[in-house]
PDB file of N, CA and C in Angstrom:
ATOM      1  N   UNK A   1      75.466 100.862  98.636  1.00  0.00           N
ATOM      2  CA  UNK A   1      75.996 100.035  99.689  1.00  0.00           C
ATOM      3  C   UNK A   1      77.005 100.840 100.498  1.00  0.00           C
ATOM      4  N   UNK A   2      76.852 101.102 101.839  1.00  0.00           N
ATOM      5  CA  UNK A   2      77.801 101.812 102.672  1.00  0.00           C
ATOM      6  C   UNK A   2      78.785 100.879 103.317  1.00  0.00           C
ATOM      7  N   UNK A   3      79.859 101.044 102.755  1.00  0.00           N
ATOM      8  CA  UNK A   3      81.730 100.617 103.421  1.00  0.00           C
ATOM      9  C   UNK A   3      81.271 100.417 105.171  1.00  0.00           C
ATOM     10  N   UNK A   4      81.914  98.999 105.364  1.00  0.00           N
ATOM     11  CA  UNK A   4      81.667  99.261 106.807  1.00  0.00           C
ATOM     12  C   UNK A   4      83.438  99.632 107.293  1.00  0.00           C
ATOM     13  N   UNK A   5      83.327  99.985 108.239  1.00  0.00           N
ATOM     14  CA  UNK A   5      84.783 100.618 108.636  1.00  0.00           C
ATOM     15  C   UNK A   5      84.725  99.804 110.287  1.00  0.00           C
ATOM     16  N   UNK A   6      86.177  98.774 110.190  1.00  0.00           N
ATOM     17  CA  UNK A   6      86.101  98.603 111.539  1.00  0.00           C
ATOM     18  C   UNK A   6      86.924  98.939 112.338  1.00  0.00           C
ATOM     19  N   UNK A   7      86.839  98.695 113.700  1.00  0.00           N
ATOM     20  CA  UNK A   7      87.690  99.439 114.727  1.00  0.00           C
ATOM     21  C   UNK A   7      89.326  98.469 114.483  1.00  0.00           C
ATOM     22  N   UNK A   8      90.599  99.183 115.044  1.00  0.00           N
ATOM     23  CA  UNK A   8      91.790  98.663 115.293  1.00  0.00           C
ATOM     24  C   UNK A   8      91.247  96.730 115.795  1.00  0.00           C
ATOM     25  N   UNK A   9      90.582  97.088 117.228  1.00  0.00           N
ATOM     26  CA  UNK A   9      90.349  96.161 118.329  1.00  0.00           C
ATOM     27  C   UNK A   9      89.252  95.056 117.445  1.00  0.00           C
ATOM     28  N   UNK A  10      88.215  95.285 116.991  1.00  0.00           N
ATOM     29  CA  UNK A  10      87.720  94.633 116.212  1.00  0.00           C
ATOM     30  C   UNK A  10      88.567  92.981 115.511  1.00  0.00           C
ATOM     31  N   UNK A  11      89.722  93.969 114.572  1.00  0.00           N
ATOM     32  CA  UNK A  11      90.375  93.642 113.329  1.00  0.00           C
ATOM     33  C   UNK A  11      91.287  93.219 113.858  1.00  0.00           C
ATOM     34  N   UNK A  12      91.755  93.287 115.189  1.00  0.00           N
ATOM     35  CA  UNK A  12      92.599  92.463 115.789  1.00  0.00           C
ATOM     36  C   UNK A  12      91.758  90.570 116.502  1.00  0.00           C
ATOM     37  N   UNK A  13      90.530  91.119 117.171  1.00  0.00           N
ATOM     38  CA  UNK A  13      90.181  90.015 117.673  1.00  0.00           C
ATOM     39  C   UNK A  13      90.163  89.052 116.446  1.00  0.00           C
ATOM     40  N   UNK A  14      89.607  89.258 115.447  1.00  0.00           N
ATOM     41  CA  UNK A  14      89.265  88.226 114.487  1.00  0.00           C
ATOM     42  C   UNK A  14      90.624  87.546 113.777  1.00  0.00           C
ATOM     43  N   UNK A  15      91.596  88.617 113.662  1.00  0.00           N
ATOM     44  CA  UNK A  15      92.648  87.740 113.375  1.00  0.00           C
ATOM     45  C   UNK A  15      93.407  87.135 114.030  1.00  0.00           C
ATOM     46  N   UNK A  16      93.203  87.053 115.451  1.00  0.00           N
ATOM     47  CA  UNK A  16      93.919  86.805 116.149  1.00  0.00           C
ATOM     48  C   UNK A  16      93.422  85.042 116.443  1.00  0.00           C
ATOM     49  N   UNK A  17      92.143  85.620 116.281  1.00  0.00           N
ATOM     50  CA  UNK A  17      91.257  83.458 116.310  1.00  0.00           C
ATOM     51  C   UNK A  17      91.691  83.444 114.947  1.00  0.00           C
ATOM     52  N   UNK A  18      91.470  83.879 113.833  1.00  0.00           N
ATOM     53  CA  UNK A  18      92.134  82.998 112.625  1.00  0.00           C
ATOM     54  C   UNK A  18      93.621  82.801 112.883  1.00  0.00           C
ATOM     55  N   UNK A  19      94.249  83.657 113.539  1.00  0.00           N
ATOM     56  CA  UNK A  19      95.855  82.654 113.702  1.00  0.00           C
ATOM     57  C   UNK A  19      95.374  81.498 114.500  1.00  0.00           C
ATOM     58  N   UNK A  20      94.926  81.390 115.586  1.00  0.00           N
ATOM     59  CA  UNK A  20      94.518  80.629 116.433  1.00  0.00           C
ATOM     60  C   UNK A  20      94.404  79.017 115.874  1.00  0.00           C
ATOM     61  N   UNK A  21      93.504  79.378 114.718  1.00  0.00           N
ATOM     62  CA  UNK A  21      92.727  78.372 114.209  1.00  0.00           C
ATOM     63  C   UNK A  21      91.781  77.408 114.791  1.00  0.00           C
ATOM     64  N   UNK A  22      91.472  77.761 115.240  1.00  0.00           N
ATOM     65  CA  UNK A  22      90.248  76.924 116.496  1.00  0.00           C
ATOM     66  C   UNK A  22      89.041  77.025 115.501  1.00  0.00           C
ATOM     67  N   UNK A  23      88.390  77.989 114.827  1.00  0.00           N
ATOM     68  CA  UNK A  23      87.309  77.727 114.183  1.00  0.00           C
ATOM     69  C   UNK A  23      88.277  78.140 112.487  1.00  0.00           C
ATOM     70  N   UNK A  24      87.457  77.630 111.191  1.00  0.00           N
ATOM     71  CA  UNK A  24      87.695  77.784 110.309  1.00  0.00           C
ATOM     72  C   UNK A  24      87.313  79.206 109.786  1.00  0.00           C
ATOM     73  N   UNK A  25      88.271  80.294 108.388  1.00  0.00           N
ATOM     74  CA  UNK A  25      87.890  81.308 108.145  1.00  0.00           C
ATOM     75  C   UNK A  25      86.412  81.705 107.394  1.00  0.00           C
ATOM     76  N   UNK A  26      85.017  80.622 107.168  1.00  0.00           N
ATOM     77  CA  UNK A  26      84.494  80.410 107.029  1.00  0.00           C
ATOM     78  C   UNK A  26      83.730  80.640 108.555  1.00  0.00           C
ATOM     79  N   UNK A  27      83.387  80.151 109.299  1.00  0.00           N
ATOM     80  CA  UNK A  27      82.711  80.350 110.601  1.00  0.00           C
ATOM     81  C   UNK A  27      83.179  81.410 111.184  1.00  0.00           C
ATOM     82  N   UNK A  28      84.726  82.196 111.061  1.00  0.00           N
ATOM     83  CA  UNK A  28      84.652  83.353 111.660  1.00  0.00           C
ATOM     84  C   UNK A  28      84.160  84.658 111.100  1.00  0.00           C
ATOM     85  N   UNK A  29      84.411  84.732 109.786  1.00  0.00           N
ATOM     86  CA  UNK A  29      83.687  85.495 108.742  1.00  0.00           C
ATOM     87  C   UNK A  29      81.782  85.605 108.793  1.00  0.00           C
ATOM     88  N   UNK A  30      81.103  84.528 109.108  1.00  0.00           N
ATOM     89  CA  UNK A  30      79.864  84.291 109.509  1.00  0.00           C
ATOM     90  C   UNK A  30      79.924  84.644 110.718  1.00  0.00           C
ATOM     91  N   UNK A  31      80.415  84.265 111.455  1.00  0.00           N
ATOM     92  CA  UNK A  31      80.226  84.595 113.274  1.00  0.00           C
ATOM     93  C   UNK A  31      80.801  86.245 113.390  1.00  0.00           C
ATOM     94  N   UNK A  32      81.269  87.033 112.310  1.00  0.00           N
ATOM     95  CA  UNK A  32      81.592  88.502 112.860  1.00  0.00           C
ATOM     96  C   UNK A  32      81.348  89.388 111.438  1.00  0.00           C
ATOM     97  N   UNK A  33      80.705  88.723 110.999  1.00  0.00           N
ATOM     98  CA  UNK A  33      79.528  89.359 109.555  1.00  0.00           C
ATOM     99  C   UNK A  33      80.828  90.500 108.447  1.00  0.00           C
ATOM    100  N   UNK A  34      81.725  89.487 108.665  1.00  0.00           N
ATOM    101  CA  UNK A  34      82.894  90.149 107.580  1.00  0.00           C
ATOM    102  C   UNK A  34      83.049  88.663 106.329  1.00  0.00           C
ATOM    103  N   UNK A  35      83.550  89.556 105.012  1.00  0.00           N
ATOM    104  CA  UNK A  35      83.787  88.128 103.803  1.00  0.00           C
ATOM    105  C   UNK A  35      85.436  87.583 104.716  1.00  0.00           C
ATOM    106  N   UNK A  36      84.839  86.510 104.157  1.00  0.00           N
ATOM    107  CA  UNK A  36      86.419  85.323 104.346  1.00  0.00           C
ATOM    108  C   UNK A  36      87.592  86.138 103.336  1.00  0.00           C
ATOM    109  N   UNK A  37      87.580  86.551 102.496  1.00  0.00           N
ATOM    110  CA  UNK A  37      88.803  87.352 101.847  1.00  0.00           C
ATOM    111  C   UNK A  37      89.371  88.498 102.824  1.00  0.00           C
ATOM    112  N   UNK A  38      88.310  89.221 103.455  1.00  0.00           N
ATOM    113  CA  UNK A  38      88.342  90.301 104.397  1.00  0.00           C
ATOM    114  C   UNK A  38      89.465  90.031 105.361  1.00  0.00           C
ATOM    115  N   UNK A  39      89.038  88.681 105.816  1.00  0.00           N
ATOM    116  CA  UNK A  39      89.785  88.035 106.916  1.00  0.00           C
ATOM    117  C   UNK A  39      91.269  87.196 106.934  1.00  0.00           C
ATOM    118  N   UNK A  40      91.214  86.762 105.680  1.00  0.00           N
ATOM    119  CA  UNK A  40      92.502  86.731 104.844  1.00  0.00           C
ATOM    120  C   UNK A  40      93.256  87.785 104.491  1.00  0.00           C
ATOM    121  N   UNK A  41      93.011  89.008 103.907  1.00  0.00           N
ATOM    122  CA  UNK A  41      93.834  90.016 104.484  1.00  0.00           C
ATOM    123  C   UNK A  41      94.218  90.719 105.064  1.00  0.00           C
ATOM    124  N   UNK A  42      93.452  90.645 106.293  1.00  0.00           N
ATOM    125  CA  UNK A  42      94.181  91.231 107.579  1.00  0.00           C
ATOM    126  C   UNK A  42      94.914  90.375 108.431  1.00  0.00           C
ATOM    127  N   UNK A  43      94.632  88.925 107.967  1.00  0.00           N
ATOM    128  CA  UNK A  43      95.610  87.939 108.711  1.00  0.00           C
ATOM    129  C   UNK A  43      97.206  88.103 107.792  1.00  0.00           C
ATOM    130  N   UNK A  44      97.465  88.463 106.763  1.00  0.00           N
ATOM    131  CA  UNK A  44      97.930  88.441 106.049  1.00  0.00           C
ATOM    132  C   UNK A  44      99.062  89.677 106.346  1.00  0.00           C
ATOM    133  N   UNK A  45      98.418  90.998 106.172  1.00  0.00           N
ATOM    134  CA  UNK A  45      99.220  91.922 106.949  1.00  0.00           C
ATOM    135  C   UNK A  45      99.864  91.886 108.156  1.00  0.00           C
ATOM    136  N   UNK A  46      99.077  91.184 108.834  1.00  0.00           N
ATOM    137  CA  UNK A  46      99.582  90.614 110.610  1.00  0.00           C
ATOM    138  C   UNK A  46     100.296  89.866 110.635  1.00  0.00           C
ATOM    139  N   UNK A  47     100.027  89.167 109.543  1.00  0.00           N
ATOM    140  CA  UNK A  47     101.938  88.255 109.404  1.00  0.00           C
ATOM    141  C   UNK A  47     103.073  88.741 108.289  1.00  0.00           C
ATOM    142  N   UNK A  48     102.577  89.458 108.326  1.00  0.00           N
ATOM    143  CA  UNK A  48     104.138  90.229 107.139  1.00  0.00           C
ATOM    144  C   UNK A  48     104.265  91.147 108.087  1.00  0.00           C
ATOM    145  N   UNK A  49     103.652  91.668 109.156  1.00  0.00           N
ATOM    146  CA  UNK A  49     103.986  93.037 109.743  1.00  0.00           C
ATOM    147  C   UNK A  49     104.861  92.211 110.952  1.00  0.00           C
ATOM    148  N   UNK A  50     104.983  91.592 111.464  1.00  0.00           N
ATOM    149  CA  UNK A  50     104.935  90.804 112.367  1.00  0.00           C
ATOM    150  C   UNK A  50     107.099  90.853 112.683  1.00  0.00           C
ATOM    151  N   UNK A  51     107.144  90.846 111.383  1.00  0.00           N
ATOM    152  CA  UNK A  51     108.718  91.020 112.263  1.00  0.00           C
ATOM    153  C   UNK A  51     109.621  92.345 112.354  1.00  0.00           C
ATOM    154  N   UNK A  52     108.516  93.560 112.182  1.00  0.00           N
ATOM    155  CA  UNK A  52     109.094  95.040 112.030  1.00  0.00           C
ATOM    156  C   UNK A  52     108.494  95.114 113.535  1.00  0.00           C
ATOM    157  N   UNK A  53     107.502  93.846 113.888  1.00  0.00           N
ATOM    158  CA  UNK A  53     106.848  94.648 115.527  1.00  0.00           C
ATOM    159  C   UNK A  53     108.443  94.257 116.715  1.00  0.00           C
ATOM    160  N   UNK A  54     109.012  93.495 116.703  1.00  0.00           N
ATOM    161  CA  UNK A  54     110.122  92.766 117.522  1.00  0.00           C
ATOM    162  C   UNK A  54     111.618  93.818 116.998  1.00  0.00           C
ATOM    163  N   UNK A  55     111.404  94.329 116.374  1.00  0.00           N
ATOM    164  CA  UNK A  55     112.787  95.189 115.707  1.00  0.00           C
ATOM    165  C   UNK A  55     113.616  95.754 117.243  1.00  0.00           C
ATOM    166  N   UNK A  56     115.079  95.687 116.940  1.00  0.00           N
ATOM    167  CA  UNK A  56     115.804  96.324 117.319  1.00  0.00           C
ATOM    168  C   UNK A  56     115.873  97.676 117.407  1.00  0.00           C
ATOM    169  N   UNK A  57     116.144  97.992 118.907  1.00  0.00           N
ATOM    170  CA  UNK A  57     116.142 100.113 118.375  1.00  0.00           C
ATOM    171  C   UNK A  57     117.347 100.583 118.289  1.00  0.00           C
ATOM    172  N   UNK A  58     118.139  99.968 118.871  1.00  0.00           N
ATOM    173  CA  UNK A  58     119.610  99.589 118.363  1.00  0.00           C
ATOM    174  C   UNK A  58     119.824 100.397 116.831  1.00  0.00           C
ATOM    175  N   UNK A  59     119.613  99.080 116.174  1.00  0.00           N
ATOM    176  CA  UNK A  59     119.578  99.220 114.879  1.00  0.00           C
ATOM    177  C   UNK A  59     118.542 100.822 114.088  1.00  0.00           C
ATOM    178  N   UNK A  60     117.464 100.994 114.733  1.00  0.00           N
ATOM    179  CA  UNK A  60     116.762 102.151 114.239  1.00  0.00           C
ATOM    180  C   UNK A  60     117.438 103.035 114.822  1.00  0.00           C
ATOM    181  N   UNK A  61     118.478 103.412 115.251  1.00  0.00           N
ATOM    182  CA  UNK A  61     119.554 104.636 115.725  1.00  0.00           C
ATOM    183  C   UNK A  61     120.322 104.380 114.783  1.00  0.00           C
ATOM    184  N   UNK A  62     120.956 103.367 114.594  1.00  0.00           N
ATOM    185  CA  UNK A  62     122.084 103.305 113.772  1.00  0.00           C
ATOM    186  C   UNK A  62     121.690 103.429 111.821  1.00  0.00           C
ATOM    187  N   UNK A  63     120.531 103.342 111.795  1.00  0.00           N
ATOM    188  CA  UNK A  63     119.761 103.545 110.480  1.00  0.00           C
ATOM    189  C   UNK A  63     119.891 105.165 110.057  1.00  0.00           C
ATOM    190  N   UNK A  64     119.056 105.746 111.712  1.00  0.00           N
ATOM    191  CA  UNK A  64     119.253 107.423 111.443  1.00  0.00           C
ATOM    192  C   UNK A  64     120.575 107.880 111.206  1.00  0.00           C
ATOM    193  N   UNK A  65     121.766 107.655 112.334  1.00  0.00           N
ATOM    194  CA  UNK A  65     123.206 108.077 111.978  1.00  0.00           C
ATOM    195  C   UNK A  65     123.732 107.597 110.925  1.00  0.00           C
ATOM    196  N   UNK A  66     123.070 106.665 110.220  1.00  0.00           N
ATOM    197  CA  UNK A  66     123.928 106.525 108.535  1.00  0.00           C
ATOM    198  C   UNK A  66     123.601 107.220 108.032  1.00  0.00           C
ATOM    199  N   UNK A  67     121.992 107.738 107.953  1.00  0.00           N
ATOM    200  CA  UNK A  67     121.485 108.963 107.368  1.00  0.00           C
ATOM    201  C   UNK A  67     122.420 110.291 107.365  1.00  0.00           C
ATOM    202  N   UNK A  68     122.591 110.561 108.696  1.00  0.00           N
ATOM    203  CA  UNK A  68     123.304 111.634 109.184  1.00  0.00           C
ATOM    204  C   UNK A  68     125.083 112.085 108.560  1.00  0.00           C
ATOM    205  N   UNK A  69     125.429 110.754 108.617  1.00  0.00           N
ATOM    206  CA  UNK A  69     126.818 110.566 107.806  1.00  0.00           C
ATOM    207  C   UNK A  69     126.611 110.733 106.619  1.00  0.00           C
ATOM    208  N   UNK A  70     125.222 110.421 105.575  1.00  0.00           N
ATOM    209  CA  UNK A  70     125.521 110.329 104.728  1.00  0.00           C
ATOM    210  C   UNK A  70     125.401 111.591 104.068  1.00  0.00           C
ATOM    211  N   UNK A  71     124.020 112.573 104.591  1.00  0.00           N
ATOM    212  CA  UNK A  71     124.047 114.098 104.543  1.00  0.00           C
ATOM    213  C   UNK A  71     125.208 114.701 105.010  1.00  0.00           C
ATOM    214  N   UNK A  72     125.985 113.960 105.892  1.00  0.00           N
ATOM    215  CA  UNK A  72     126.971 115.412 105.633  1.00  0.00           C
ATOM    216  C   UNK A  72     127.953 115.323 104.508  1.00  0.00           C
ATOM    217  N   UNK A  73     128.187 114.206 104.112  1.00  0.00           N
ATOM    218  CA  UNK A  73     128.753 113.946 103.201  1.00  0.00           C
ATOM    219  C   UNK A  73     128.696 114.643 101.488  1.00  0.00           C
ATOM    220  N   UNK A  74     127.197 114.388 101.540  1.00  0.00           N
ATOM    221  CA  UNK A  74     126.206 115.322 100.270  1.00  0.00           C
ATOM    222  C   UNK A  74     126.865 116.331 100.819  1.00  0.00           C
ATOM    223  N   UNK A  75     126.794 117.454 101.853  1.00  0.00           N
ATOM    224  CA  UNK A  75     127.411 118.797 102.149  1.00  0.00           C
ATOM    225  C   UNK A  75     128.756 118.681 101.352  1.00  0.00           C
ATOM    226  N   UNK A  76     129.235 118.256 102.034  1.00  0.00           N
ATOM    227  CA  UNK A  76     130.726 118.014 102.022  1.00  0.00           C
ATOM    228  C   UNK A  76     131.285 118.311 100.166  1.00  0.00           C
ATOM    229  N   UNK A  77     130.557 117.043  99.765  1.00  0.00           N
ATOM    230  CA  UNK A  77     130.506 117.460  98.131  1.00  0.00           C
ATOM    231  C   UNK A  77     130.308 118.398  97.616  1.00  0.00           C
ATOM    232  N   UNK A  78     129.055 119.123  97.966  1.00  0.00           N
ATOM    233  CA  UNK A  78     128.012 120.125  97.531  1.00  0.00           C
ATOM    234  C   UNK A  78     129.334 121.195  97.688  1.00  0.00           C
ATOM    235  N   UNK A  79     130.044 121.563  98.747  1.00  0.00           N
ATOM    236  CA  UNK A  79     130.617 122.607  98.963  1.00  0.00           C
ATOM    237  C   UNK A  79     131.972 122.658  97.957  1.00  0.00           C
ATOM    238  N   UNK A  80     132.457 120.871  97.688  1.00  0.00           N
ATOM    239  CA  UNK A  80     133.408 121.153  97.085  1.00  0.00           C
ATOM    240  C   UNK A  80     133.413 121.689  95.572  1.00  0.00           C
ATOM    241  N   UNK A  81     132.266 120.613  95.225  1.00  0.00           N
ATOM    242  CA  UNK A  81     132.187 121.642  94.011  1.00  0.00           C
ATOM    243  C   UNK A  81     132.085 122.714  93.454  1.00  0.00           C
ATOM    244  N   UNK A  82     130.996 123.742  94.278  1.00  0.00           N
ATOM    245  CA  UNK A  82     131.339 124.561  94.044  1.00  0.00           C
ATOM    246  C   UNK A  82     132.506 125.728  94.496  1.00  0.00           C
ATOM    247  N   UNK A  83     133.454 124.998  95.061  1.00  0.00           N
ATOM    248  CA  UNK A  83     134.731 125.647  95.344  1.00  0.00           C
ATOM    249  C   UNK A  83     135.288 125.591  94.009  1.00  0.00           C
ATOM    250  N   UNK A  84     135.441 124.258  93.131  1.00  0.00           N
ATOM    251  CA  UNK A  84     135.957 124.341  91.992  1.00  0.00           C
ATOM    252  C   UNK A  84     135.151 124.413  91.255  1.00  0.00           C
ATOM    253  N   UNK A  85     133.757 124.994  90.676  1.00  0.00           N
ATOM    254  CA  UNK A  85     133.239 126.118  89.888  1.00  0.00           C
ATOM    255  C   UNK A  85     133.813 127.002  89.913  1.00  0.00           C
ATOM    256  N   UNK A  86     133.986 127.460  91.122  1.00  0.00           N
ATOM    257  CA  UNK A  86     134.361 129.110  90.817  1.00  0.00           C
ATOM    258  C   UNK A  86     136.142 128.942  90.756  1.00  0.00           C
ATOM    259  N   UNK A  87     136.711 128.251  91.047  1.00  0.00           N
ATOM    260  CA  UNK A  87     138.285 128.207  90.689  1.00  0.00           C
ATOM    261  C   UNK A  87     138.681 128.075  89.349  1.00  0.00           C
ATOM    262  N   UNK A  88     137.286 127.253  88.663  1.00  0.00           N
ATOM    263  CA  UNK A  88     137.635 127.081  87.258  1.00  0.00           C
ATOM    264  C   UNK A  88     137.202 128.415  86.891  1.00  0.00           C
ATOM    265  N   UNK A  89     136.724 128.907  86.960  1.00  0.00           N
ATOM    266  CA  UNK A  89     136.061 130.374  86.187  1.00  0.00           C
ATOM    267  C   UNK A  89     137.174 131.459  86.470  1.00  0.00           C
ATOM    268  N   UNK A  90     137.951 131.326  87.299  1.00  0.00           N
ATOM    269  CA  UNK A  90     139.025 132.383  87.627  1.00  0.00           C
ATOM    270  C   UNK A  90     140.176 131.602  86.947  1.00  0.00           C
ATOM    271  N   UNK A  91     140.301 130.321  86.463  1.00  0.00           N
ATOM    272  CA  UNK A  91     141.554 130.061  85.651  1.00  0.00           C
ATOM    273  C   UNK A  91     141.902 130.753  84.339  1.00  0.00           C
ATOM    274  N   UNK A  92     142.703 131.141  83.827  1.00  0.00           N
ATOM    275  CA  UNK A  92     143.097 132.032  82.673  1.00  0.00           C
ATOM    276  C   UNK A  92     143.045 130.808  81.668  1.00  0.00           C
ATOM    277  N   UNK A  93     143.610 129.770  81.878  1.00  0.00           N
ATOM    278  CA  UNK A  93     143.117 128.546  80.465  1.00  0.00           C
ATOM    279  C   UNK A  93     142.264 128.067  80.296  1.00  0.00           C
ATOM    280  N   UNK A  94     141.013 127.832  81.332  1.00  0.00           N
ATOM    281  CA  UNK A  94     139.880 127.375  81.118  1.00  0.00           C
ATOM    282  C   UNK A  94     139.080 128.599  80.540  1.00  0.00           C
ATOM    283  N   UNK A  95     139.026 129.851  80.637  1.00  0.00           N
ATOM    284  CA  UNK A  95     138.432 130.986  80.111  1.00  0.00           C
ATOM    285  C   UNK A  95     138.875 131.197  78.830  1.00  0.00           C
ATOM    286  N   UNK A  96     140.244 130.894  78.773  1.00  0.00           N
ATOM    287  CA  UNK A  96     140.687 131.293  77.547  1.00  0.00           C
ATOM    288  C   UNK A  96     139.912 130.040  76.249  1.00  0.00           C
ATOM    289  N   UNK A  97     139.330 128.676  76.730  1.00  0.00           N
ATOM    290  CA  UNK A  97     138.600 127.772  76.030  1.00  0.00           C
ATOM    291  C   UNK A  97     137.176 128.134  75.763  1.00  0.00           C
ATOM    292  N   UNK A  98     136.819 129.231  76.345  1.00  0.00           N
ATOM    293  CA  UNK A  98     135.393 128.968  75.946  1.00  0.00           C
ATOM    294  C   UNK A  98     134.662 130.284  75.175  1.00  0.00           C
TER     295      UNK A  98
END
């Protein structure tokens, strides 16, 4: 049995009449030769995806610059420590412990 693969535009029309609801997922599944489960989960994705499509870009800038703050921060650490690695290794009492 060969996978049928459908187009974006396809997989949009059909879910777009099952939001609709004008015909049942039963007659649209028959009327565009896909299973009714088929059609249930792409209606399904289209409504969970549905409020990342309206997003703020606002907010997707301010997502990256937390990123940005937060790497430099990792730096920031990264450098201090090993400032005091090597300060401890040049102390005369911590050498003298080990």
């Amino acid at each position: 049995m060969v996978k049928k693969v459908h187009t974006r535009e396809f997989k949009s029309r059909v879910v777009l009449e099952a939001i609709k609801g004008r015909e049942t997922i039963a007659v649209l599944a028959q009327k565009y030769g896909v299973h009714p489960s088929q059609i249930h989960d792409w209606k399904k994705s289209v409504l969970e995806g549905l409020p990342t499509i309206f997003g703020n870009s606002k907010r997707k800038q301010e997502d990256g610059s937390g990123q940005d703050i937060l790497e430099r921060k990792i730096g920031k650490l990264v450098i201090e420590n090993d400032y005091l690695k090597k300060k401890l290794e040049h102390d005369p009492i911590v050498r003298g412990y080990k």
